[in-house]
C-alpha atoms as a PDB file:
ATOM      1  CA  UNK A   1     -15.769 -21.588  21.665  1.00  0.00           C
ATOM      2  CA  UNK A   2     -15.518 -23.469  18.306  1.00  0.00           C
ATOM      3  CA  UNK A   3     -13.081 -25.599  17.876  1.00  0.00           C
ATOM      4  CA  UNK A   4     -10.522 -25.987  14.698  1.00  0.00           C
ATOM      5  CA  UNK A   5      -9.550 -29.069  13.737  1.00  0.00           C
ATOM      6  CA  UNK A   6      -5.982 -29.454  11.285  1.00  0.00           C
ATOM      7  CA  UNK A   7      -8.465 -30.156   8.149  1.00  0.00           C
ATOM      8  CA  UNK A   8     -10.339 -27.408   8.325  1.00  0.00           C
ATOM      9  CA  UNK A   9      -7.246 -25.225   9.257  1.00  0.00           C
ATOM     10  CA  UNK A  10      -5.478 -26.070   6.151  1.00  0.00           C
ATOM     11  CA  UNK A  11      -8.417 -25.693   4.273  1.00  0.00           C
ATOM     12  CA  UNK A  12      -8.206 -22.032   5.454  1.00  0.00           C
ATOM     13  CA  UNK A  13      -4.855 -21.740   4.617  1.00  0.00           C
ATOM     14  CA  UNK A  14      -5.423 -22.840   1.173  1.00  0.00           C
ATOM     15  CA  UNK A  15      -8.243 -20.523   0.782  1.00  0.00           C
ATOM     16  CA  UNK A  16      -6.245 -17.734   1.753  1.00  0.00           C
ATOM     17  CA  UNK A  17      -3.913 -18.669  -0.875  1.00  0.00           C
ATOM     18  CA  UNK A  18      -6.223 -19.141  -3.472  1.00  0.00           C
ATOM     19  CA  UNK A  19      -8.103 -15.865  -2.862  1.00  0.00           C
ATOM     20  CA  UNK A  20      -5.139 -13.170  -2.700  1.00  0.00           C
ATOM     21  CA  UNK A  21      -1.737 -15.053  -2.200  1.00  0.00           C
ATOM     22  CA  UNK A  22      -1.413 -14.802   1.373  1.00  0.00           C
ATOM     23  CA  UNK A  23       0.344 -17.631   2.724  1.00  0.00           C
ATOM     24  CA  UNK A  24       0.483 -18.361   6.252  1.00  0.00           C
ATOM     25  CA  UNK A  25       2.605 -20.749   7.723  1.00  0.00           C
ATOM     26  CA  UNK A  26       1.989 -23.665  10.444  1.00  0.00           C
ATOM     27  CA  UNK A  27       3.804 -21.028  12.730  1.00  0.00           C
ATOM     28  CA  UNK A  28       0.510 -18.763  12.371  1.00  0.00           C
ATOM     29  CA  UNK A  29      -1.546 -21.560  13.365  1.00  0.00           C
ATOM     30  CA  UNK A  30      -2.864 -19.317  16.712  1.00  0.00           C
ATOM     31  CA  UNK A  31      -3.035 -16.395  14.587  1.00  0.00           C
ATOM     32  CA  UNK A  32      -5.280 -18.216  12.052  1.00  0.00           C
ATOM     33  CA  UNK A  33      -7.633 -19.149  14.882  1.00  0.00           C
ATOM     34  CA  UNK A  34      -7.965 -15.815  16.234  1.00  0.00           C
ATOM     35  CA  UNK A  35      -8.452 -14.235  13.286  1.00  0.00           C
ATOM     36  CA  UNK A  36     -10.999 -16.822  12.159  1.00  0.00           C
ATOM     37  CA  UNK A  37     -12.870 -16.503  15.888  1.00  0.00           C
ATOM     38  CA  UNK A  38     -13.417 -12.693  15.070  1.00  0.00           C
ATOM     39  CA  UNK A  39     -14.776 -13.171  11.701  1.00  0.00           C
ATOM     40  CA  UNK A  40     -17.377 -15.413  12.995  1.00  0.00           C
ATOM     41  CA  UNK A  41     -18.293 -13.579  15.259  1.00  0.00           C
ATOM     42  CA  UNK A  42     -18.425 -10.339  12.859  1.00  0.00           C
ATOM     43  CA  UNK A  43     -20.472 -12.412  10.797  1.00  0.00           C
ATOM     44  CA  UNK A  44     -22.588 -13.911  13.131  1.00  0.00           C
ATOM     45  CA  UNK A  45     -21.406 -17.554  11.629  1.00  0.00           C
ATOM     46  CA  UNK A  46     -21.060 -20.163  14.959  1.00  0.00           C
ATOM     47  CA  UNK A  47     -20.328 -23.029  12.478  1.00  0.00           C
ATOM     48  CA  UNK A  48     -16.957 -23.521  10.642  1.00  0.00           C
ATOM     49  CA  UNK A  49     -18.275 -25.512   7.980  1.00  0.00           C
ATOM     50  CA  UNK A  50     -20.897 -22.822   7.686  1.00  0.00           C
ATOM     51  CA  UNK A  51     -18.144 -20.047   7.458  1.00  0.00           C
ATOM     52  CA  UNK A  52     -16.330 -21.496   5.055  1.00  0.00           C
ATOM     53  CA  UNK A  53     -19.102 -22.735   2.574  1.00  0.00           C
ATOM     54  CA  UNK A  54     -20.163 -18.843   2.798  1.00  0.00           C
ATOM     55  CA  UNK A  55     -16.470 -17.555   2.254  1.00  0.00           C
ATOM     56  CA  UNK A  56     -16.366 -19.828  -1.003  1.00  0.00           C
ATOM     57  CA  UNK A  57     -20.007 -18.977  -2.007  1.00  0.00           C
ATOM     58  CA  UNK A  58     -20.587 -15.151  -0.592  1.00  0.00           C
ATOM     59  CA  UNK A  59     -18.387 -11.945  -2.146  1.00  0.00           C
ATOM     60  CA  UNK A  60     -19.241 -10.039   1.232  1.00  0.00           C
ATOM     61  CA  UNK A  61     -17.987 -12.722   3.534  1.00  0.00           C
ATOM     62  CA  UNK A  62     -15.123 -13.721   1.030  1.00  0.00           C
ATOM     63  CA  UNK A  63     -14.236 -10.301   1.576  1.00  0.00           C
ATOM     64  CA  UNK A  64     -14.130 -10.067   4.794  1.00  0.00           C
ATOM     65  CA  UNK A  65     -12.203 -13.426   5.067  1.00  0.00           C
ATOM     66  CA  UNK A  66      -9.355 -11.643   3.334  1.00  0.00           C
ATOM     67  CA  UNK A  67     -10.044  -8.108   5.216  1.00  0.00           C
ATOM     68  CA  UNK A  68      -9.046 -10.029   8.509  1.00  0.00           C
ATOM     69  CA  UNK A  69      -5.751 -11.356   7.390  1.00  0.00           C
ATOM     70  CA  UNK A  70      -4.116  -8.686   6.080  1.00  0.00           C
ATOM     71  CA  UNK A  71      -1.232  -6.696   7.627  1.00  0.00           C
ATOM     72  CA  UNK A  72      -1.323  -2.598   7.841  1.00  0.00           C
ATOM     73  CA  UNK A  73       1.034  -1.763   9.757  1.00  0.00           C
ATOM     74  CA  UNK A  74       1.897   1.977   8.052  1.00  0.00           C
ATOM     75  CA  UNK A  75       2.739   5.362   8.882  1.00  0.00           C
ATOM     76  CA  UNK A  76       3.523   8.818   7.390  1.00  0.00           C
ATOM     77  CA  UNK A  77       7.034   9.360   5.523  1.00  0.00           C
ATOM     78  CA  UNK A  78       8.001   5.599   6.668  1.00  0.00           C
ATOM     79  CA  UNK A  79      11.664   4.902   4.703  1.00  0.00           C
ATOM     80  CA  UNK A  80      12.138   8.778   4.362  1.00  0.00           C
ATOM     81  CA  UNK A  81      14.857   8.209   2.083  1.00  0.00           C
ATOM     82  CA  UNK A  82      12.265   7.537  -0.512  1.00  0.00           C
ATOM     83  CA  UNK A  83      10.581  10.600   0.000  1.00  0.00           C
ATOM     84  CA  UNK A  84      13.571  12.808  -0.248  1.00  0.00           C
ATOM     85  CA  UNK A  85      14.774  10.854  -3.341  1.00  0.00           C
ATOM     86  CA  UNK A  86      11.343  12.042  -4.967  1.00  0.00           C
ATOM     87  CA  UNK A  87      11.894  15.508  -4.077  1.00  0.00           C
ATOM     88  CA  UNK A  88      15.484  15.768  -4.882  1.00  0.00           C
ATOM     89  CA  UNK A  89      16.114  13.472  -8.085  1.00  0.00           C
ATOM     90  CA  UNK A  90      13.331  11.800  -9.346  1.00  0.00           C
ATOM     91  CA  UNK A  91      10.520  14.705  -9.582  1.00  0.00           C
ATOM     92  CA  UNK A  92      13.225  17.853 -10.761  1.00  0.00           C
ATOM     93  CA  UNK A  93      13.612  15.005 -14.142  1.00  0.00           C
ATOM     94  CA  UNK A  94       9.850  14.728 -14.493  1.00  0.00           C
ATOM     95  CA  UNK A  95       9.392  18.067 -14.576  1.00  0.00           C
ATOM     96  CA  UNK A  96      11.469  19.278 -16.950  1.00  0.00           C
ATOM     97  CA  UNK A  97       9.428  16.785 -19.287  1.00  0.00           C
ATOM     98  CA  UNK A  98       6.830  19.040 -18.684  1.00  0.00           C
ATOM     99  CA  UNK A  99       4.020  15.678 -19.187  1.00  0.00           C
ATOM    100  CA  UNK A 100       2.054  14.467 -17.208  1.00  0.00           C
ATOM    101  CA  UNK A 101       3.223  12.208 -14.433  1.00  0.00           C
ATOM    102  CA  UNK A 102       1.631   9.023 -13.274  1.00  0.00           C
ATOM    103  CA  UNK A 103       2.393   7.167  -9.860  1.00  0.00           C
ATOM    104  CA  UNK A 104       1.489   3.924  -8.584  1.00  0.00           C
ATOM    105  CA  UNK A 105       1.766   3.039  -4.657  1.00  0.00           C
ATOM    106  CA  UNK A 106       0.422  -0.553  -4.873  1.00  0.00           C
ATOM    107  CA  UNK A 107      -0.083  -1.106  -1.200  1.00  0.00           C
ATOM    108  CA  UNK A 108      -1.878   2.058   0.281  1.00  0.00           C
ATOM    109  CA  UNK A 109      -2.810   0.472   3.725  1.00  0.00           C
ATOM    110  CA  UNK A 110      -4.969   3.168   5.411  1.00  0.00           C
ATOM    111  CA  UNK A 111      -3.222   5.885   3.511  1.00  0.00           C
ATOM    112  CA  UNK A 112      -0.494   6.899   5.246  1.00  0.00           C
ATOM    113  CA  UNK A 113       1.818   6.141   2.360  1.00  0.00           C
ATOM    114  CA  UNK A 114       0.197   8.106  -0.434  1.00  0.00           C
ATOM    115  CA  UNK A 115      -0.631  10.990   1.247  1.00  0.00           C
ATOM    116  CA  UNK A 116       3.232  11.292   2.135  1.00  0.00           C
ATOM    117  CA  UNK A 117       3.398  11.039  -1.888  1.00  0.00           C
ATOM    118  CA  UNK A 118       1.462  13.429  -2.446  1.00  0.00           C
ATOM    119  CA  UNK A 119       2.425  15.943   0.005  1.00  0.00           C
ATOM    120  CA  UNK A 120       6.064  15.352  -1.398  1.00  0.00           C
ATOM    121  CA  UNK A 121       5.260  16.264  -4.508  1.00  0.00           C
ATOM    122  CA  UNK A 122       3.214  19.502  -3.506  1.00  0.00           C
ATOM    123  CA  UNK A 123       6.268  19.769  -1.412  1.00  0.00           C
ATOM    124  CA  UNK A 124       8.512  19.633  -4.739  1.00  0.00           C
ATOM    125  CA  UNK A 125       6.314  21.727  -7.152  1.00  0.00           C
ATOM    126  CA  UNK A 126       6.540  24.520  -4.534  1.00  0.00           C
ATOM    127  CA  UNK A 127      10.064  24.061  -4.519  1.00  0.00           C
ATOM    128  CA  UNK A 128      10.850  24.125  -8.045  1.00  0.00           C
ATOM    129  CA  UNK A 129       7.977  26.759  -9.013  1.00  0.00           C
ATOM    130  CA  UNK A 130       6.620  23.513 -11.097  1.00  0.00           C
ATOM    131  CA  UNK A 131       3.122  23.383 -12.222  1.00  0.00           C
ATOM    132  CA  UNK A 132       2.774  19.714 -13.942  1.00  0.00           C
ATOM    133  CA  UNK A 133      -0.172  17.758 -13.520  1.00  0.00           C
ATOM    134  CA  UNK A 134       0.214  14.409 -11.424  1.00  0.00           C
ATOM    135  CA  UNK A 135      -1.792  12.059  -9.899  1.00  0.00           C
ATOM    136  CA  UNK A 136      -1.579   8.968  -7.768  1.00  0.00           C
ATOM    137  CA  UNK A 137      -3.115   5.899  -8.544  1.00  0.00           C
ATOM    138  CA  UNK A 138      -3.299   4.023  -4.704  1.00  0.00           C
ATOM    139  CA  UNK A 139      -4.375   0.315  -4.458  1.00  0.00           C
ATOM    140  CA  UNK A 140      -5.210  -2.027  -1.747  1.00  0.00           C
ATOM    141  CA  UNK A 141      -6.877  -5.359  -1.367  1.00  0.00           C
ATOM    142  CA  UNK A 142      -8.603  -4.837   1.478  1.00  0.00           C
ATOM    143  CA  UNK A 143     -11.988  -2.260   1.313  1.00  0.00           C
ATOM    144  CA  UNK A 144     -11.903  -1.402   5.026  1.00  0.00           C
ATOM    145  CA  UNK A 145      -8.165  -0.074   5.037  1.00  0.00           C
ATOM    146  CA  UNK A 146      -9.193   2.053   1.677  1.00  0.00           C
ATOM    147  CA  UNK A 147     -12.477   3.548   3.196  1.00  0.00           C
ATOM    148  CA  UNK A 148     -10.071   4.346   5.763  1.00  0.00           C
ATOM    149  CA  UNK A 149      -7.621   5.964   3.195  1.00  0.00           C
ATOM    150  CA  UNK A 150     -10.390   7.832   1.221  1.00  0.00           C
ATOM    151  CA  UNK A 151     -11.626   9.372   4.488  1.00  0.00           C
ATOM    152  CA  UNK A 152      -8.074  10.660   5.484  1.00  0.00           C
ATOM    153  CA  UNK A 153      -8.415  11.535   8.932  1.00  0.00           C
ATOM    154  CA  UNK A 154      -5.897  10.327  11.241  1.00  0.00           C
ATOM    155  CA  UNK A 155      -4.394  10.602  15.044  1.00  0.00           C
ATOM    156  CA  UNK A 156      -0.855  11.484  14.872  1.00  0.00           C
ATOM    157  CA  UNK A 157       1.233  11.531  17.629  1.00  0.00           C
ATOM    158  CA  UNK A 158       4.092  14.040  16.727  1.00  0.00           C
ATOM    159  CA  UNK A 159       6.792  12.742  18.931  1.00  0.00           C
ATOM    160  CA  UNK A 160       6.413   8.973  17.421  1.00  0.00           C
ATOM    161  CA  UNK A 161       5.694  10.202  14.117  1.00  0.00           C
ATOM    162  CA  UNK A 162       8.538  11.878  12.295  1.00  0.00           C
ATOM    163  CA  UNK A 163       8.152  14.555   9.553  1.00  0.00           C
ATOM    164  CA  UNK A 164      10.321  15.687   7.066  1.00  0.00           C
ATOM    165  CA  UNK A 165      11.489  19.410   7.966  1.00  0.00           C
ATOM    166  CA  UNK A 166       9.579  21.240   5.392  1.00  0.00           C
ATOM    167  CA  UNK A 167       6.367  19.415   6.919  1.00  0.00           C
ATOM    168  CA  UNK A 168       3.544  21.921   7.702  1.00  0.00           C
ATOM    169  CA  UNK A 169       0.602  20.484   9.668  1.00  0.00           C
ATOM    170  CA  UNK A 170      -1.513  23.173   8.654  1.00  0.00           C
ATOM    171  CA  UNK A 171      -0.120  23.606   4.938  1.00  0.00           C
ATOM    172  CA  UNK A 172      -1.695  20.044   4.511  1.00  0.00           C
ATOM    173  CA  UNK A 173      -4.368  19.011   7.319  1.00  0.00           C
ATOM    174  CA  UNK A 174      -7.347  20.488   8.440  1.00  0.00           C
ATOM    175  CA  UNK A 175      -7.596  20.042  12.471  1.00  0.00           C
ATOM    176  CA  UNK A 176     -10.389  18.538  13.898  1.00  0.00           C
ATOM    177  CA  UNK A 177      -9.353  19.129  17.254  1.00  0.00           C
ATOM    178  CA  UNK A 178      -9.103  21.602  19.958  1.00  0.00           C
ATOM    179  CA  UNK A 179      -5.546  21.706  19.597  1.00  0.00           C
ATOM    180  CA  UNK A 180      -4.664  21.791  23.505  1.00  0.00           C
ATOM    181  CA  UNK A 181      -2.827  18.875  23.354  1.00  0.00           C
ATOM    182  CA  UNK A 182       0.244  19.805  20.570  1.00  0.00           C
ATOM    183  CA  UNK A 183       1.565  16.126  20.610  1.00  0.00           C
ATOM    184  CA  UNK A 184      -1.276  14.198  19.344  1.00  0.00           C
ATOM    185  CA  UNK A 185      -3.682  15.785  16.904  1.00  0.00           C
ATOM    186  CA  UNK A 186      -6.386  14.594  15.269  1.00  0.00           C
ATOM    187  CA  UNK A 187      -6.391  15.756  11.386  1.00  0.00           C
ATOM    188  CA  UNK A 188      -8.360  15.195   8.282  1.00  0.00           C
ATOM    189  CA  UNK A 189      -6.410  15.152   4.723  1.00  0.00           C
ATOM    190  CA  UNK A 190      -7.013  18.629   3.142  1.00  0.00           C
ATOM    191  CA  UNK A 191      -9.053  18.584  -0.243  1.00  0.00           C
ATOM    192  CA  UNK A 192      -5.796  19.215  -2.408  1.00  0.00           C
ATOM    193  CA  UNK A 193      -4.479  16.240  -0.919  1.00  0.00           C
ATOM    194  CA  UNK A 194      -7.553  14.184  -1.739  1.00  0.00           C
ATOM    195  CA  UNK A 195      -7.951  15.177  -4.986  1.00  0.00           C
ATOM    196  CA  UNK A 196      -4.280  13.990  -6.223  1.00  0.00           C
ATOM    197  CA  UNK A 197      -5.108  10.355  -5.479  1.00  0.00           C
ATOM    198  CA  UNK A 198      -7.302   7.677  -6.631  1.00  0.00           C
ATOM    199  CA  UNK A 199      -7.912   4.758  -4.438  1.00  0.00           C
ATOM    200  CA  UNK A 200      -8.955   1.403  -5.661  1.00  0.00           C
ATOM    201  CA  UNK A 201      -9.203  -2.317  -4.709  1.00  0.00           C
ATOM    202  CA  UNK A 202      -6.507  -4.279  -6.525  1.00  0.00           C
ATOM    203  CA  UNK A 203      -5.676  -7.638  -5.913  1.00  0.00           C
ATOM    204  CA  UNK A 204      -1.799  -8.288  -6.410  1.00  0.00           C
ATOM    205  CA  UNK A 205      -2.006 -12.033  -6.718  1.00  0.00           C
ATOM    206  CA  UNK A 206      -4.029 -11.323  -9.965  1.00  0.00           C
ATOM    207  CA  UNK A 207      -2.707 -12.339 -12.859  1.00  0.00           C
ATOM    208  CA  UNK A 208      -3.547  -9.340 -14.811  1.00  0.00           C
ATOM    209  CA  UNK A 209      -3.049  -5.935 -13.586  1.00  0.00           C
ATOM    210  CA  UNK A 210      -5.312  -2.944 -14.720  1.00  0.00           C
ATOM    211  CA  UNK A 211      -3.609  -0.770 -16.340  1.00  0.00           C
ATOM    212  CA  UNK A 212      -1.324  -0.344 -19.372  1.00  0.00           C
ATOM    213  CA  UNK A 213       2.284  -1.339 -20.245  1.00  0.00           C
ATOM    214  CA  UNK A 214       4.982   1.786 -19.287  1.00  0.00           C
ATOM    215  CA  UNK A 215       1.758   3.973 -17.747  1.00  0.00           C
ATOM    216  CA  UNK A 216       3.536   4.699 -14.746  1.00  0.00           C
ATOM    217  CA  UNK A 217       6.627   7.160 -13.836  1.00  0.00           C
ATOM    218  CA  UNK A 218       7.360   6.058 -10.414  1.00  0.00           C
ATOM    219  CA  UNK A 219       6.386   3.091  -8.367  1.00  0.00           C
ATOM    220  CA  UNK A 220       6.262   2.104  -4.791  1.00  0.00           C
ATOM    221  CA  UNK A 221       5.961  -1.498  -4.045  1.00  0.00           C
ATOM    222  CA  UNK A 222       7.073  -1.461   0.022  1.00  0.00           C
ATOM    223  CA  UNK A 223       6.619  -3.894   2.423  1.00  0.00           C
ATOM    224  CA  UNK A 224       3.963  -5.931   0.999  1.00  0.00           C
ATOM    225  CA  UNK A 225       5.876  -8.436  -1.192  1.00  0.00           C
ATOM    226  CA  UNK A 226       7.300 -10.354   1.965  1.00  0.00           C
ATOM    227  CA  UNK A 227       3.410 -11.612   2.631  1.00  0.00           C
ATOM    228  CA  UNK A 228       3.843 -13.773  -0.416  1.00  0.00           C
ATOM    229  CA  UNK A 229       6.037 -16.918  -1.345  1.00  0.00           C
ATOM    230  CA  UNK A 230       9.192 -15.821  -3.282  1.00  0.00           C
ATOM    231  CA  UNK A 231       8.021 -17.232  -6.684  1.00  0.00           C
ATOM    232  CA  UNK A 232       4.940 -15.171  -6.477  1.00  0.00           C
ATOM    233  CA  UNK A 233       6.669 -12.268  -5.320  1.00  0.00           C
ATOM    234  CA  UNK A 234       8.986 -12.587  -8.712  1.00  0.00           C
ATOM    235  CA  UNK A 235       5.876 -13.039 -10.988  1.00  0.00           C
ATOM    236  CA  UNK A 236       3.687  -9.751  -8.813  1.00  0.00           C
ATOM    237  CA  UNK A 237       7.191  -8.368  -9.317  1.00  0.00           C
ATOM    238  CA  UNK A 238       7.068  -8.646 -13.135  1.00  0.00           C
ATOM    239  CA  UNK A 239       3.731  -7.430 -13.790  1.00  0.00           C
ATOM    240  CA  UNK A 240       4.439  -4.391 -11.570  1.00  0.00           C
ATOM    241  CA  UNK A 241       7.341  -3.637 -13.476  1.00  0.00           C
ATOM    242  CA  UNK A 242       5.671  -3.577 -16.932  1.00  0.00           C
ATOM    243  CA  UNK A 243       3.838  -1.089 -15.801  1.00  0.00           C
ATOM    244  CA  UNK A 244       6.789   1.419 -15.273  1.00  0.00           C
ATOM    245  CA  UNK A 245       8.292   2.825 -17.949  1.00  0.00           C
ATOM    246  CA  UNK A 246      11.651   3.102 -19.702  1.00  0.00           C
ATOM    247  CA  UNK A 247      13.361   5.873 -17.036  1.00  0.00           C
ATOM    248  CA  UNK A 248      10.794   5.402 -14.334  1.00  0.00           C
ATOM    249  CA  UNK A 249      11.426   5.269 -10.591  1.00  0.00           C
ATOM    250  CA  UNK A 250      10.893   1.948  -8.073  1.00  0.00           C
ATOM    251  CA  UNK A 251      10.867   2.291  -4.646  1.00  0.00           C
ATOM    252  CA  UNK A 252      11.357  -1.508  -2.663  1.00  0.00           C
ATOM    253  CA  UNK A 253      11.077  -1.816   0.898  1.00  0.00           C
ATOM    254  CA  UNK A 254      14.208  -2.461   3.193  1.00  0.00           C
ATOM    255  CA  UNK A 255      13.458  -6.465   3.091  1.00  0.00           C
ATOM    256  CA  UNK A 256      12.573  -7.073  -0.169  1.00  0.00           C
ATOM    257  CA  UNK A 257      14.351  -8.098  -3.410  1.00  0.00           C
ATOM    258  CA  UNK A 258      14.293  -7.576  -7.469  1.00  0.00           C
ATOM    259  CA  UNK A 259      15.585 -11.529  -7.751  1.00  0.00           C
ATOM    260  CA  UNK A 260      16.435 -11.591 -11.500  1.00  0.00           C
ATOM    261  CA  UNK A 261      14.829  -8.413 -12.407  1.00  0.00           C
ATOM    262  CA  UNK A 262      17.484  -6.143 -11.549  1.00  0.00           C
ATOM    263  CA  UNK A 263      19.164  -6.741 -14.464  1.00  0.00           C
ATOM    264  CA  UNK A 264      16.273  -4.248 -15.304  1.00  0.00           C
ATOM    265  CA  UNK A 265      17.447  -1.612 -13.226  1.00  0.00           C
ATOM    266  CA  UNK A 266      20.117   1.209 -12.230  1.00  0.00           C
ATOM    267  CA  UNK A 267      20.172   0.652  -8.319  1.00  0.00           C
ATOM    268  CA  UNK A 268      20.818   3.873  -6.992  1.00  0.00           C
ATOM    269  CA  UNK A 269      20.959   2.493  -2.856  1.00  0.00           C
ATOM    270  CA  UNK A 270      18.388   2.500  -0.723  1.00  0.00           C
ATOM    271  CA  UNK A 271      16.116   0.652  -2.569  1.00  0.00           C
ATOM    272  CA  UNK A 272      15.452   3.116  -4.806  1.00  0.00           C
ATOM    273  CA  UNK A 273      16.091   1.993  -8.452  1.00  0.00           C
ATOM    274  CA  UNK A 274      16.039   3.238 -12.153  1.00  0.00           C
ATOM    275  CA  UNK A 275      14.330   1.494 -15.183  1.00  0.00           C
ATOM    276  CA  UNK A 276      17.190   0.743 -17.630  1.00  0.00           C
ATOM    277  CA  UNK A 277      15.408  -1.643 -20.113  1.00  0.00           C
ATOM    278  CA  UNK A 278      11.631  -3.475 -20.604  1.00  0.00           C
END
């Protein structure tokens, strides 16, 4: 096996920065390794000087250099609370606009997350016999989690998994199974699902973002802001939040923090805050 020295260790480090924010500590040292062992062997790369000349010089291998650090852990409904706020408070308002409505998840994993989004808001116009157009704009840096996403077919095991009451497998999944085993099913995204969302690779650590100032009525930024240092976390942060507007809806996850923005915001608990002022 290769061997990593401490130069060209921080040099990965510093990469990983550079590319998408990510920073790793000296605690992740093993981590880094192990990651960095399966990447040359995915790419067929048995010298580290080779791998990373290629990872500065190569989009394909650059890509995969951030594909193998990233973190997607995710799963259906996750923070409920966030989910039932949408059905409850924030969606009833946005319909009786009667526009429109735009929402941003900027961290859509393997699509867990906005499909919850969007079957909440099926859910919701059901509910209130609503009939507003909306769509979901779902971003990820990483293109093997979002082919994942667009494909929408999952293994769910029902007794780890937990759905909201008014959950109907069928209402929303297409089986792909035989079905003799009720616990775990394997189930692909129905086409009215699908056709709510839009997923595209976005890159957080940019320092523009594209899309327009107040475009968005709700946003969910959860559990992806703790991967960066805190002062890029305030600037990602800002730029996110110019991209709600006046009224609009942020959803933070449990460990994560507005900093100074909140002046910004009416917190309504649970990490679930209010737009107030630009």
């Amino acid at each position: 096996m290769v061997m990593l020295d401490n130069k060209q260790l921080s040099l990965i480090q510093e990469r990983l920065y550079k590319y998408c924010g990510i920073f790793l500590s000296d605690s992740k040292l093993t981590m880094i390794k192990n990651r960095i062992y399966r990447l040359m062997r995915d790419t067929h790369i048995d010298n580290i000087d080779t791998l990373l000349a290629s990872i500065e010089s190569n989009p394909k291998i650059q890509q995969q250099f951030i594909n193998s650090f990233t973190t997607n852990k995710t799963d259906f409904f996750r923070e409920d609370f966030h989910f039932q706020d949408m059905i409850d408070r924030a969606l009833p308002l946005l319909f009786k606009r009667n526009k429109p409505i735009k929402i941003y998840c900027c961290a859509s994993s393997t699509g867990q997350e906005p499909y919850s989004i969007a079957m909440s808001v099926l859910y919701a116009k059901k509910l209130y016999g609503a009939s507003t157009p909306v769509s979901i704009i779902a971003t990820d840096i990483d293109t093997d989690v979002l082919q994942e996403a667009k494909e929408g077919i999952y293994t769910i095991d029902f007794k780890i998994e937990k759905f909201p009451n008014w959950f109907e497998m069928e209402e929303y999944f297409t089986p792909l199974d035989d079905g003799k085993n009720p616990n775990v099913r394997l189930l692909k995204a129905k086409d009215k699902l699908k056709s709510m969302i839009t997923f595209k690779q976005m890159n957080l650590f940019d320092k523009r973002y594209p899309f327009m100032r107040e475009e968005f009525d709700m946003l969910f930024c959860r559990n992806v802001l703790i991967y960066f240092k805190q002062e890029d976390q305030q600037e990602i942060l800002s730029r996110l939040i110019d991209t709600l507007r006046i009224d609009g809806t942020f959803y933070l996850g449990h460990s994560e923090s507005l900093y100074h923005l909140t002046e910004k915001f009416e917190k309504l608990g649970n990490k679930t805050f209010v737009k107030i002022k630009a």
